[in-house]
N, C-alpha and C. Protein backbone atom coordinates (compact mmCIF):
# COMPACT_ATOMS: atom_id res chain seq x y z
N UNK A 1 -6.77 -20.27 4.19
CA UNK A 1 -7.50 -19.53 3.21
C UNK A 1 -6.52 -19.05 2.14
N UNK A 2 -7.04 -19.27 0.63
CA UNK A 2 -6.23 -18.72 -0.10
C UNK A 2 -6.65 -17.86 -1.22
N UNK A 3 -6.38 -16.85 -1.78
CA UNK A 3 -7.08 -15.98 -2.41
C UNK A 3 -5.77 -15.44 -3.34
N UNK A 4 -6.17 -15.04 -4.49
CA UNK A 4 -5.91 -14.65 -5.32
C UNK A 4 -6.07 -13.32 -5.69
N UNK A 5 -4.91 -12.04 -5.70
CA UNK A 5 -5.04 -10.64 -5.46
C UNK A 5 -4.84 -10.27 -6.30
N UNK A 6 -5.56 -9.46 -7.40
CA UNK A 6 -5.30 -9.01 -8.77
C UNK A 6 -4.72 -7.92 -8.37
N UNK A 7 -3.52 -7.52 -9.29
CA UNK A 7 -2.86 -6.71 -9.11
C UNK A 7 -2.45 -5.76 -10.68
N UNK A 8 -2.40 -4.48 -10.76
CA UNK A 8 -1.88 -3.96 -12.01
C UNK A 8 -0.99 -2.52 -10.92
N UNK A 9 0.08 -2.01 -11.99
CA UNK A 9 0.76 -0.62 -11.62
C UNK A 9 0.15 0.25 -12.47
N UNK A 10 -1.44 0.57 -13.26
CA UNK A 10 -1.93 1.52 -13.85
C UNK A 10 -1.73 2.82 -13.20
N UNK A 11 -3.11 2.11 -11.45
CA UNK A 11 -3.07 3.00 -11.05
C UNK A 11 -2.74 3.48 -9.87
N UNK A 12 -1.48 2.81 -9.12
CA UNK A 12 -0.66 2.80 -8.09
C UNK A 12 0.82 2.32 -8.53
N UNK A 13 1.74 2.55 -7.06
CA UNK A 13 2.61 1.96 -7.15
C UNK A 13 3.91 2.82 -6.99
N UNK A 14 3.55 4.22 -7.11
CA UNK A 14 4.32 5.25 -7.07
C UNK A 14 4.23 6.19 -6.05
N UNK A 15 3.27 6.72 -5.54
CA UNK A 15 2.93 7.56 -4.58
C UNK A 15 1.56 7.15 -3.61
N UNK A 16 1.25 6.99 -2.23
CA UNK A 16 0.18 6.50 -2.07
C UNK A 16 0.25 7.49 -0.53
N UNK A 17 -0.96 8.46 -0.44
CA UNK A 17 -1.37 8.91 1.09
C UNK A 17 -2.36 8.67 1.75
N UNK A 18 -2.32 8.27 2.93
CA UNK A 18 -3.11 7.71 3.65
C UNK A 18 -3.42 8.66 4.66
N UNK A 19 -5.01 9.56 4.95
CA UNK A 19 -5.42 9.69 5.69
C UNK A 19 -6.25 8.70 7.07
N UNK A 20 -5.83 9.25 7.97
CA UNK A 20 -6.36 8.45 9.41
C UNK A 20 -6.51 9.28 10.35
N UNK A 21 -7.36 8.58 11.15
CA UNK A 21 -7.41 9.23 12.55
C UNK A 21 -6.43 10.28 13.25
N UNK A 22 -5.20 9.27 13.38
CA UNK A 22 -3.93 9.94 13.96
C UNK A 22 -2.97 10.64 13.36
N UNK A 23 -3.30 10.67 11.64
CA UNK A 23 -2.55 11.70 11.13
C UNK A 23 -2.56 10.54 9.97
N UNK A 24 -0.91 11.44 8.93
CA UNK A 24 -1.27 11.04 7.79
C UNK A 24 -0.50 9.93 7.52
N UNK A 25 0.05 8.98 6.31
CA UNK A 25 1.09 8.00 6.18
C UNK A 25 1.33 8.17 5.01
N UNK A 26 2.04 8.34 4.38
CA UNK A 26 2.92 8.92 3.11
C UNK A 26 3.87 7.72 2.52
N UNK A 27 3.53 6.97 1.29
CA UNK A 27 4.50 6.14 0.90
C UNK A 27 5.10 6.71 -0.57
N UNK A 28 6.28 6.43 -0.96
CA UNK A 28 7.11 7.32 -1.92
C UNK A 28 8.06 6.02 -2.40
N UNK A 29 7.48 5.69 -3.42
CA UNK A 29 8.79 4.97 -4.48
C UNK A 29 10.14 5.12 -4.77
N UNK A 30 11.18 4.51 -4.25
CA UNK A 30 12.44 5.45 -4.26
C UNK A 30 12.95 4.24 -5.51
N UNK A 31 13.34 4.68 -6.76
CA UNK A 31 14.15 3.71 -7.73
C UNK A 31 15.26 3.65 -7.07
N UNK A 32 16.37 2.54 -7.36
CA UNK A 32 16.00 1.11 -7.54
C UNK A 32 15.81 0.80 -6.25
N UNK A 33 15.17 1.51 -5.21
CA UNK A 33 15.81 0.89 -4.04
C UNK A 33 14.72 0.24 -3.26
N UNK A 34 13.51 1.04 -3.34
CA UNK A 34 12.46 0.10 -2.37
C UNK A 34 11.34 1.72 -2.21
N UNK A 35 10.54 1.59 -1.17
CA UNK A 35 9.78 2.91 -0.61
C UNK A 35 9.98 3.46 0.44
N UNK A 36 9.74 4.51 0.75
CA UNK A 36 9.92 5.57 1.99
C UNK A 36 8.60 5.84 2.43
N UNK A 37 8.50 5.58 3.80
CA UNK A 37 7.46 5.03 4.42
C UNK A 37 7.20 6.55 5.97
N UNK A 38 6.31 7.89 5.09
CA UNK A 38 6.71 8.99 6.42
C UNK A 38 5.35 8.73 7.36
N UNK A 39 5.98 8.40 8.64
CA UNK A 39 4.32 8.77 9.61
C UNK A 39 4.24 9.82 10.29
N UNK A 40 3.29 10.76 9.88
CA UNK A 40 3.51 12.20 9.82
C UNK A 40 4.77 12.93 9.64
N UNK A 41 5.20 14.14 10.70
CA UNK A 41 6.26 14.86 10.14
C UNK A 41 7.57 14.01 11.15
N UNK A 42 8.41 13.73 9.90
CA UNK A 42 9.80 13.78 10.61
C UNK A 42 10.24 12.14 10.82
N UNK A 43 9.05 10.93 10.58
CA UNK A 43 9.30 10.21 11.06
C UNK A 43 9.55 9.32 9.75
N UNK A 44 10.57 8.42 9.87
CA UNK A 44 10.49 7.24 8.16
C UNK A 44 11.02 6.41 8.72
N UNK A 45 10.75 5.30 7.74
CA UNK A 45 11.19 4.06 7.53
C UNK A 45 11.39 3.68 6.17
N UNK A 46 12.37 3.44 5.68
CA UNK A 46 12.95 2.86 4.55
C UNK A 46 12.67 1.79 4.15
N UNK A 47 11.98 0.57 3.37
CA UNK A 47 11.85 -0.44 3.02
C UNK A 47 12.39 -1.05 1.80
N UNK A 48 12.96 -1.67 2.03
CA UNK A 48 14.34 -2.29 0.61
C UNK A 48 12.71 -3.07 -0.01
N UNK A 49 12.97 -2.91 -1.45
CA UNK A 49 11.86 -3.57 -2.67
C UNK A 49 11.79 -4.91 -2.21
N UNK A 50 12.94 -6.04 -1.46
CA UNK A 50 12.51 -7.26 -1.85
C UNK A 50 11.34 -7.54 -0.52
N UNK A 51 10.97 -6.47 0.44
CA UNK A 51 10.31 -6.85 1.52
C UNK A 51 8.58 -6.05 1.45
N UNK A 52 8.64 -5.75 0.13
CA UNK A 52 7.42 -5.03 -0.44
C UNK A 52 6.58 -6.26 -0.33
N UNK A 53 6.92 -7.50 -0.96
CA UNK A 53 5.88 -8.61 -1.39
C UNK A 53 5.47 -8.99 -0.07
N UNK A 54 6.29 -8.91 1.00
CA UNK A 54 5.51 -9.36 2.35
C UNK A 54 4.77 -8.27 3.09
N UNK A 55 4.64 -7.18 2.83
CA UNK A 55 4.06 -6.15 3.51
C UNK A 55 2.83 -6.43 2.49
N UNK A 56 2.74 -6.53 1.64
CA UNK A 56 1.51 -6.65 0.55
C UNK A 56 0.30 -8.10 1.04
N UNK A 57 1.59 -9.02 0.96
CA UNK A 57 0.71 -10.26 1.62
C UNK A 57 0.02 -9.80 2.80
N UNK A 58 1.04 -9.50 4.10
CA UNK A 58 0.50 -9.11 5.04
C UNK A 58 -0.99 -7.98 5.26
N UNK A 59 -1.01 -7.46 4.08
CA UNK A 59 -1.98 -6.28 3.92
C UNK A 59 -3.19 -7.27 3.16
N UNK A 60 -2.99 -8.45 2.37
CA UNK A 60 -4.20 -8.41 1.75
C UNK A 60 -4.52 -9.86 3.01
N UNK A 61 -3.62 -10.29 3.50
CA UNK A 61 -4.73 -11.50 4.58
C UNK A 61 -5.38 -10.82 5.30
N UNK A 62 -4.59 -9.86 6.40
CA UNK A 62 -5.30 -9.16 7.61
C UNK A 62 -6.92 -8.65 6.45
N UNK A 63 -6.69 -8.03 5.23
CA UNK A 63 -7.91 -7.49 4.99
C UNK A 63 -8.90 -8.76 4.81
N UNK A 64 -8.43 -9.95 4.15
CA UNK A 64 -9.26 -11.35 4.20
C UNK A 64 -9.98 -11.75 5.43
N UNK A 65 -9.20 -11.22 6.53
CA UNK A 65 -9.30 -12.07 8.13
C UNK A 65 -10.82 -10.82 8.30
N UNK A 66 -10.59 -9.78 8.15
CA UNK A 66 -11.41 -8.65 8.17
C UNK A 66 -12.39 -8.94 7.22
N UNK A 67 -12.80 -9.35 6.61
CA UNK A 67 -14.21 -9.91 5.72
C UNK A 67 -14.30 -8.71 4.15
N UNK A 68 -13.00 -8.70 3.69
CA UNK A 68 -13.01 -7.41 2.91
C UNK A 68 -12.36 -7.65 1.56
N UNK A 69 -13.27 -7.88 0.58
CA UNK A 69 -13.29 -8.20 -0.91
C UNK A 69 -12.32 -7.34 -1.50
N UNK A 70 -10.45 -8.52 -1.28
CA UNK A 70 -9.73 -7.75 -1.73
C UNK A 70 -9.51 -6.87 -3.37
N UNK A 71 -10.45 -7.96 -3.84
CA UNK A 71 -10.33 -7.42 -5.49
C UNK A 71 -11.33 -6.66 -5.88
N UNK A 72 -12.08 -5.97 -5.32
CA UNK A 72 -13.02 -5.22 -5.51
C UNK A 72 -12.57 -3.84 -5.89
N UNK A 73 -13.03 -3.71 -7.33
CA UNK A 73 -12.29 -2.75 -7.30
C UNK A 73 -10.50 -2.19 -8.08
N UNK A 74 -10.39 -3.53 -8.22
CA UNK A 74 -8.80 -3.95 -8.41
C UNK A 74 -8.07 -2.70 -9.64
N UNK A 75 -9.02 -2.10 -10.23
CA UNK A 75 -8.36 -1.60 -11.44
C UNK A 75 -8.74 -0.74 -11.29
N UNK A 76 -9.55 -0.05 -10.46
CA UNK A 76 -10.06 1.54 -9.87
C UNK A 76 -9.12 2.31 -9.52
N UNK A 77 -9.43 3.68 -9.27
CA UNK A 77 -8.42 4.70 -9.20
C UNK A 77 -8.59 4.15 -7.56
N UNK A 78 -7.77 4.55 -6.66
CA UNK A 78 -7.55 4.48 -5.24
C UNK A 78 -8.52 5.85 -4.88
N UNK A 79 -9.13 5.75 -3.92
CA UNK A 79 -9.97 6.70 -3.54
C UNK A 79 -9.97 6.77 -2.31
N UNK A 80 -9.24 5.45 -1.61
CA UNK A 80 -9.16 5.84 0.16
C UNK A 80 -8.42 7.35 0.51
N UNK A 81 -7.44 7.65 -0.44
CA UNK A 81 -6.32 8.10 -0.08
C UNK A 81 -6.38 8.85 -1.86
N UNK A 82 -4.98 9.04 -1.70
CA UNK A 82 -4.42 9.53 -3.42
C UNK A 82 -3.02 8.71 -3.60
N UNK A 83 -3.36 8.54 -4.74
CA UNK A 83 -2.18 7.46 -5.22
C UNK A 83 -2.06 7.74 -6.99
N UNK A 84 -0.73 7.54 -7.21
CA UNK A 84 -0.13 7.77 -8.05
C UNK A 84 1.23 7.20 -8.85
């Protein structure tokens, strides 16, 4: 399957929180280096920029495999969460 993911940095790309079940997930743009990735308090993971494009892929197949119209939406403010 191949699909085509419209993408803009209008209105992401800088700050993004994710409420869930088990608490929260906090991603944070660090220049030049990549994002900081907190799951809830105390916990991170660092991700160097060049491994962004595979966490992205990985995020828009699983949502494909899941029956979920990745571009829907594509230029909307983020509303799962808050993003910035």
């Amino acid at each position: 399957m191949t699909r085509v993911a419209y993408v803009t940095t209008k209105n992401t790309g800088g700050i993004l929180d994710i409420n869930g079940p088990e608490g929260q997930i906090q991603m944070r743009r660090v220049d030049p280096h990549g994002v900081v990735i907190q799951f809830g308090p105390g916990v991170q993971l660092s991700m160097h920029k060049d491994l962004l494009p595979l966490l992205g892929r990985y995020a828009f197949a699983a949502a494909l495999l899941l029956g979920v119209d990745i571009n829907k939406g594509w230029d909307d403010d983020e509303s799962f969460g808050s993003a910035s």
